[in-house]
C-alpha atoms as a PDB file:
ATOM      1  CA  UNK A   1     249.246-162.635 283.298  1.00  0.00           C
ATOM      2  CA  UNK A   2     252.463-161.506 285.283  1.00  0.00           C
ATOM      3  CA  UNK A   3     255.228-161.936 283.633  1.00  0.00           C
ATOM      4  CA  UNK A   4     257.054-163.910 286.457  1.00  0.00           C
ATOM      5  CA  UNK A   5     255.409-167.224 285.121  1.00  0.00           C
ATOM      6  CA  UNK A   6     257.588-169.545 283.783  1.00  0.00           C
ATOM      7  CA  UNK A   7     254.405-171.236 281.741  1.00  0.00           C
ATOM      8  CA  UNK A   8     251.663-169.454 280.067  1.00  0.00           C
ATOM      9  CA  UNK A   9     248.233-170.950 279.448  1.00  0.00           C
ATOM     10  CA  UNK A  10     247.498-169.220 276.490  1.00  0.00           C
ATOM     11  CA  UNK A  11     249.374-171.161 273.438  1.00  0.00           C
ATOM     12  CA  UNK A  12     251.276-169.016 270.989  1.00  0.00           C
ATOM     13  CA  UNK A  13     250.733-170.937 267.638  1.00  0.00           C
ATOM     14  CA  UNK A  14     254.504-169.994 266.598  1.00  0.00           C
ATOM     15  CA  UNK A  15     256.802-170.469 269.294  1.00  0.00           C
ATOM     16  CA  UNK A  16     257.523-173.707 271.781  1.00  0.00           C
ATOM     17  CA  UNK A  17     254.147-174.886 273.558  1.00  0.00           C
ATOM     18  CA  UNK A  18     254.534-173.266 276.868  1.00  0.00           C
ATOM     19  CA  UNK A  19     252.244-176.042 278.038  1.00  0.00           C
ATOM     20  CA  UNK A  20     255.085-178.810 277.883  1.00  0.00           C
ATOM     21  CA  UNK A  21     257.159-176.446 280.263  1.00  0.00           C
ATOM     22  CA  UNK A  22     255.945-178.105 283.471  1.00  0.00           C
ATOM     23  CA  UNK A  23     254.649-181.552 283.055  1.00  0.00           C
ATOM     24  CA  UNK A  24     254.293-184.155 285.910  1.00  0.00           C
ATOM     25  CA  UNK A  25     254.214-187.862 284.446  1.00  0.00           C
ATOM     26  CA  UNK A  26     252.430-190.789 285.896  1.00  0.00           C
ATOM     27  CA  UNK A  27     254.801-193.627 286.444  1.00  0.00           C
ATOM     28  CA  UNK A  28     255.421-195.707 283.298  1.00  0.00           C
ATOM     29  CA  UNK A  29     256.574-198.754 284.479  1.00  0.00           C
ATOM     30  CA  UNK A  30     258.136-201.577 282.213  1.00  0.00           C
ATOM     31  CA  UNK A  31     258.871-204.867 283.082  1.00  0.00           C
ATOM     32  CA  UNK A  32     261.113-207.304 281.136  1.00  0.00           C
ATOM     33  CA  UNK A  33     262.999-210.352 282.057  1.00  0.00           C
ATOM     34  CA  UNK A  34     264.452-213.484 280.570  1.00  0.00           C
ATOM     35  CA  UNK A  35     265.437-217.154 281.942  1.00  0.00           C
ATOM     36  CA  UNK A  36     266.661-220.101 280.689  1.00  0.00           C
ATOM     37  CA  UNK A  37     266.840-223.604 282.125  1.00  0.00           C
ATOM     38  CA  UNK A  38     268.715-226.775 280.618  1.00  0.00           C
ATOM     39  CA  UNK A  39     266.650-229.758 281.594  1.00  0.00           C
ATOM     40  CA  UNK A  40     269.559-232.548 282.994  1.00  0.00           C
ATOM     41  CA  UNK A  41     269.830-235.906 281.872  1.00  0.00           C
ATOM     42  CA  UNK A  42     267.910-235.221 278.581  1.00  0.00           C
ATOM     43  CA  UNK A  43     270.314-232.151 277.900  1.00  0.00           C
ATOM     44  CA  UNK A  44     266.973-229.844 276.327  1.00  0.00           C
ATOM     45  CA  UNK A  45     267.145-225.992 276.726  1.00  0.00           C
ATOM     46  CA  UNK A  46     264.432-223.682 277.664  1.00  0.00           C
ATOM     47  CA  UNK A  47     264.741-220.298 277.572  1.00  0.00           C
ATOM     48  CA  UNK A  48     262.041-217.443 277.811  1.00  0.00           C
ATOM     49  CA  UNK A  49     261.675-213.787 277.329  1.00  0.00           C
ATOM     50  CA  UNK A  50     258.701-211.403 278.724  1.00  0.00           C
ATOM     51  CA  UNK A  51     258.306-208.145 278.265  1.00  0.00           C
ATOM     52  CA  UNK A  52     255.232-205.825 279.336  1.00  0.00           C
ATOM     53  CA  UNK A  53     255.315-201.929 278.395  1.00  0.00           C
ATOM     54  CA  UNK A  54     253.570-199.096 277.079  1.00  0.00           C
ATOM     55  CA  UNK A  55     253.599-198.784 273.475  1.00  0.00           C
ATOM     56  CA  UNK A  56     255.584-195.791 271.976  1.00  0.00           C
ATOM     57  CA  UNK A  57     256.984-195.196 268.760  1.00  0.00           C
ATOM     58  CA  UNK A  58     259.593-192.402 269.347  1.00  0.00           C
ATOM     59  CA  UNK A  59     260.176-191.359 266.051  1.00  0.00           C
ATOM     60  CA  UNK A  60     256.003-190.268 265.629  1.00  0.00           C
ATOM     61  CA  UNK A  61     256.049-188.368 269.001  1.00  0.00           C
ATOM     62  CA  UNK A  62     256.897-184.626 269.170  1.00  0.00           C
ATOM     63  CA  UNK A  63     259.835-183.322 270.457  1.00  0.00           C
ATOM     64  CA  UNK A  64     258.912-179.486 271.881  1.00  0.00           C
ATOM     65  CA  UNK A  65     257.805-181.204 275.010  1.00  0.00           C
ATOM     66  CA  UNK A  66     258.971-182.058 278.499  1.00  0.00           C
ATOM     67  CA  UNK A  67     257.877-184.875 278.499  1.00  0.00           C
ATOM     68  CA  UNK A  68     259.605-188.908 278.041  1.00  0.00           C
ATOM     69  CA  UNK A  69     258.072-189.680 274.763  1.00  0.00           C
ATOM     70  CA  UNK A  70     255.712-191.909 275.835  1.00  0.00           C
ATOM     71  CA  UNK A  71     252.717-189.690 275.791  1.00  0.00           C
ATOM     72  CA  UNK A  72     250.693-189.386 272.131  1.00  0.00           C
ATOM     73  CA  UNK A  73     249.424-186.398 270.607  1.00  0.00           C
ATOM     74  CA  UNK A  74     247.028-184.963 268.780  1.00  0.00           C
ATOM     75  CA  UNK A  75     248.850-183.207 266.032  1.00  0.00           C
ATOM     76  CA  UNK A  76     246.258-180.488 264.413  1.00  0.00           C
ATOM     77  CA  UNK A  77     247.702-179.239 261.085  1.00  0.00           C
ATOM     78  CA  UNK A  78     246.632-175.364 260.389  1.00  0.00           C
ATOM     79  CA  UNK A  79     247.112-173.869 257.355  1.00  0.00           C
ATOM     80  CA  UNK A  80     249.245-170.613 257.781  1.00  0.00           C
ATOM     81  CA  UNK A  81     246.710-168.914 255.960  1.00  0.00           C
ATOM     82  CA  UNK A  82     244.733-169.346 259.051  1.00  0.00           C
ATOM     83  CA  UNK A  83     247.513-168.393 261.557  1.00  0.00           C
ATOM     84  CA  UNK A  84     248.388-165.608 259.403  1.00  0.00           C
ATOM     85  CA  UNK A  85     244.469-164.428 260.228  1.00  0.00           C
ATOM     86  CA  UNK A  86     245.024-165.694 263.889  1.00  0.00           C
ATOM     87  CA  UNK A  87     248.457-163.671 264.164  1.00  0.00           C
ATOM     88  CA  UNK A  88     248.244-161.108 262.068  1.00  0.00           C
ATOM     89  CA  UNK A  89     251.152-162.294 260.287  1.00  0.00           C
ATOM     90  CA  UNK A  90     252.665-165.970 259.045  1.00  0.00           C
ATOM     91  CA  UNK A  91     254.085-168.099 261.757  1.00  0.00           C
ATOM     92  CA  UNK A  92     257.867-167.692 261.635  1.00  0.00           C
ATOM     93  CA  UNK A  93     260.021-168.947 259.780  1.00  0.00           C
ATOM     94  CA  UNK A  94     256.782-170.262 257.644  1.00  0.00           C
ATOM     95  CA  UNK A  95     255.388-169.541 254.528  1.00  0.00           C
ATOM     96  CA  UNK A  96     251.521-168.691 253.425  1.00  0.00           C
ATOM     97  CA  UNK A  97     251.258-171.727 251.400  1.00  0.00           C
ATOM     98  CA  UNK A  98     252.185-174.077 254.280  1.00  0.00           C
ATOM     99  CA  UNK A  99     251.016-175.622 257.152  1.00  0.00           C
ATOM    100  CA  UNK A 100     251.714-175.130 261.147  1.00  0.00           C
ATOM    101  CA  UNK A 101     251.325-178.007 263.468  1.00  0.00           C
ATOM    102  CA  UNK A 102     249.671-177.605 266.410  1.00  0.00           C
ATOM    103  CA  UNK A 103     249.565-180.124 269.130  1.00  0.00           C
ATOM    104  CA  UNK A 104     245.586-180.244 270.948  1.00  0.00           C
ATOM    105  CA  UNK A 105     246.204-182.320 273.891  1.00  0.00           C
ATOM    106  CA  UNK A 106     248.512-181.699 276.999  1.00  0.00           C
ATOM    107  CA  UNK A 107     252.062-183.460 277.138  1.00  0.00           C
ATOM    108  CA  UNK A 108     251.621-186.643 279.877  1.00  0.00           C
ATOM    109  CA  UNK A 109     247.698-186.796 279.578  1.00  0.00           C
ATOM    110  CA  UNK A 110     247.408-189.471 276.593  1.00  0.00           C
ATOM    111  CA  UNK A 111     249.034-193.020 276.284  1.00  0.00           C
ATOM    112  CA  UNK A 112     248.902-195.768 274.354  1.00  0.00           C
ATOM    113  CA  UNK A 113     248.036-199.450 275.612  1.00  0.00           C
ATOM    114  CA  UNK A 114     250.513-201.582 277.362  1.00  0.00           C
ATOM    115  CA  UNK A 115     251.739-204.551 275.327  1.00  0.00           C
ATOM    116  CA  UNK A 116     252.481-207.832 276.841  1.00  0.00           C
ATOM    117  CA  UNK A 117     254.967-210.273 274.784  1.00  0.00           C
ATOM    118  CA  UNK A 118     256.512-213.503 275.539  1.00  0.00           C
ATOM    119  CA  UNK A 119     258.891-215.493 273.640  1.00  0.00           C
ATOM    120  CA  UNK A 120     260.447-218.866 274.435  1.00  0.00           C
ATOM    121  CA  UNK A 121     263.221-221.305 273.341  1.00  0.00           C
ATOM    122  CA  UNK A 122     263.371-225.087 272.739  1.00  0.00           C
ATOM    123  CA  UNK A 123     266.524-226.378 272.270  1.00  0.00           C
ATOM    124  CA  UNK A 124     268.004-229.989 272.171  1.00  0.00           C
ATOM    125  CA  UNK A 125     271.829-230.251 273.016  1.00  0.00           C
ATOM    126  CA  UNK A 126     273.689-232.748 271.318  1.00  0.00           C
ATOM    127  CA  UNK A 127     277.833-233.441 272.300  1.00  0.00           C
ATOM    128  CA  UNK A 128     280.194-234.861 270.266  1.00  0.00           C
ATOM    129  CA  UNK A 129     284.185-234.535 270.130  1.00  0.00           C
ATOM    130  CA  UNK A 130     284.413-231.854 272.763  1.00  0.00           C
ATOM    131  CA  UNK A 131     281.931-230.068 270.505  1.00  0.00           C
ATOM    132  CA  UNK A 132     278.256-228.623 271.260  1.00  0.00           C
ATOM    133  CA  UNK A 133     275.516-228.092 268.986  1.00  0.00           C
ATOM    134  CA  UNK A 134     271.982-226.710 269.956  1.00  0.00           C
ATOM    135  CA  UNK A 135     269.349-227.617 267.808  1.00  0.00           C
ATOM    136  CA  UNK A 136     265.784-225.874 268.492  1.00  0.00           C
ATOM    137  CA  UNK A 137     262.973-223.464 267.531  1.00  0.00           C
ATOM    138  CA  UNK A 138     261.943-220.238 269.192  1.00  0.00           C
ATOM    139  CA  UNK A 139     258.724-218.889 268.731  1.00  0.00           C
ATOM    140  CA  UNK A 140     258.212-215.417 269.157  1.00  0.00           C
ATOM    141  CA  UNK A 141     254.998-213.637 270.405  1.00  0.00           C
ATOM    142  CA  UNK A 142     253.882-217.419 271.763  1.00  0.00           C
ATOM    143  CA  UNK A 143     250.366-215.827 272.531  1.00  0.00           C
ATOM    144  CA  UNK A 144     250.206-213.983 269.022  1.00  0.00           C
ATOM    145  CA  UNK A 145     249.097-210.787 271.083  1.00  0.00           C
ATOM    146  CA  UNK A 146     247.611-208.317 268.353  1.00  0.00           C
ATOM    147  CA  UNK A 147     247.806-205.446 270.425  1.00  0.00           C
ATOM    148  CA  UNK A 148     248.528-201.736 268.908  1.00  0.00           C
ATOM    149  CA  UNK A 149     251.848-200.908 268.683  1.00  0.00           C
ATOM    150  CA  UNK A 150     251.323-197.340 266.866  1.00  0.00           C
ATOM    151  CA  UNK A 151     248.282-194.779 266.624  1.00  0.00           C
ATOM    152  CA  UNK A 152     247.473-192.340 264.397  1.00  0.00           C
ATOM    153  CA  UNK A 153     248.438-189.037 265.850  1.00  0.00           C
ATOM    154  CA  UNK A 154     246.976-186.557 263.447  1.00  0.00           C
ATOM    155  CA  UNK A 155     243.494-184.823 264.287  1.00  0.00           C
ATOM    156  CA  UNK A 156     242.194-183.953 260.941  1.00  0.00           C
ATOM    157  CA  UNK A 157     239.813-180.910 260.957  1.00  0.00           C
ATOM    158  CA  UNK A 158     237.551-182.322 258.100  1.00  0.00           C
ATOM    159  CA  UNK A 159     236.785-185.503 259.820  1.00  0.00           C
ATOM    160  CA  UNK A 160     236.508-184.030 263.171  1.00  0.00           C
ATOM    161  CA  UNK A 161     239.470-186.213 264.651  1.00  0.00           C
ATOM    162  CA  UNK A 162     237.840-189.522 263.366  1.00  0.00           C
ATOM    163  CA  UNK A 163     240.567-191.247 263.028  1.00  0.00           C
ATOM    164  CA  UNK A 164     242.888-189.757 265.762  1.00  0.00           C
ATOM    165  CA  UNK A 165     244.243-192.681 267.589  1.00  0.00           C
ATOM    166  CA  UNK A 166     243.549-195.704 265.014  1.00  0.00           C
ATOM    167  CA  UNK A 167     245.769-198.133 265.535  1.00  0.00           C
ATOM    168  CA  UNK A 168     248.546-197.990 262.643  1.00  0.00           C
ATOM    169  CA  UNK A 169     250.590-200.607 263.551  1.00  0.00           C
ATOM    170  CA  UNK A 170     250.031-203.740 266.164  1.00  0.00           C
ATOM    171  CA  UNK A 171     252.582-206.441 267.677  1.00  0.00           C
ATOM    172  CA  UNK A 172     253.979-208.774 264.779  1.00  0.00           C
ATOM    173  CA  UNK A 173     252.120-212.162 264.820  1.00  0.00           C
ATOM    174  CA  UNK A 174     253.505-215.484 266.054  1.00  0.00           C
ATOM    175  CA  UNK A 175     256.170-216.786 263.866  1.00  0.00           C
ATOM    176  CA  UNK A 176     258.484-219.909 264.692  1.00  0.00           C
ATOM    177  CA  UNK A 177     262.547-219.559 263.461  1.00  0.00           C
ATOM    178  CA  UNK A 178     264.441-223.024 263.365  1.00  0.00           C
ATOM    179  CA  UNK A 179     268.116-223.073 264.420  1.00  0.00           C
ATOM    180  CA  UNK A 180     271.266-224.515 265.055  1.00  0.00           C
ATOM    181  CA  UNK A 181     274.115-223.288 266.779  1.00  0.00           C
ATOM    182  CA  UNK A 182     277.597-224.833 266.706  1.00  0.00           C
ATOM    183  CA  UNK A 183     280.155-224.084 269.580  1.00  0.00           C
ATOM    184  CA  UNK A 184     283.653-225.325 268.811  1.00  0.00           C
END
């Protein structure tokens, strides 16, 4: 390989994964929007919120990438004892009783689901005194969507990546909050 190339495809397991150097994402789109009406005559607000995107957890994705996050990984733990075989000496700035992740997959190629929420507002308005009081419920995740909002990122060796990708976390269910709001 000339040395010209500004990305290698042969990974190094101990410096940045020159894979990540070049990476062309498909268009993540996310949609959100909100809207509220108050119903004349019987004075009732109604308010709703959508949102539809692709899950990501930011804090559970790597960071050595070019890439916006959204993308999951397959994070490969080695021991160094086996990169020290591989290498011909530890990883840097490792030691032999440690462990060296390794990320299997290329940056951009994996994503999670897209998850679809909507949550609305019902609210009665009541005026008295030259005050204003809203009265109402929302209800959050109105179609109690269970969808996966986290995966399991690790492929473990002795399992053979069996549970690479198992959901770890999903949407939280339906709930209902009760309010009242006082504007004076």
């Amino acid at each position: 390989m000339s040395e010209s190339h500004t990305c290698a495809t042969v990974v190094k397991i101990d410096s940045p994964d020159p894979r990540g150097c070049a990476v062309t994402e498909p268009w993540i789109t996310a949609v959100r929007g909100s809207a509220s009406y108050t119903v004349p005559k019987v004075d009732v607000l109604v308010s709703a919120t959508v949102r539809s995107l692709r899950t990501t957890i930011p804090f559970l994705m790597a960071t050595n990438s070019a890439t916006n996050g959204a993308s999951l990984n397959a994070n490969y733990n080695v021991p160094n004892t086996v990169a020290q075989g591989l290498l011909g000496r530890l990883p840097s700035g490792t030691n032999a009783n440690g462990t060296t992740i390794v990320n299997l997959v290329e940056p951009a190629q994996v994503y999670g689901d897209r998850v679809t929420q909507v949550d609305v507002r019902f609210a009665k308005v009541l005026r008295f005194k030259g005050k204003r009081v809203d009265a109402g419920v929302d209800l959050y995740n109105l179609f109690n969507t269970n969808d996966a909002a986290g995966y399991e990122q690790t492929f473990d060796y002795a399992t053979q990546g069996a549970t690479w990708l198992r959901p770890t976390s999903i949407v939280a269910p339906r709930f209902a909050r009760v309010n009242v709001t006082l504007n004076f």
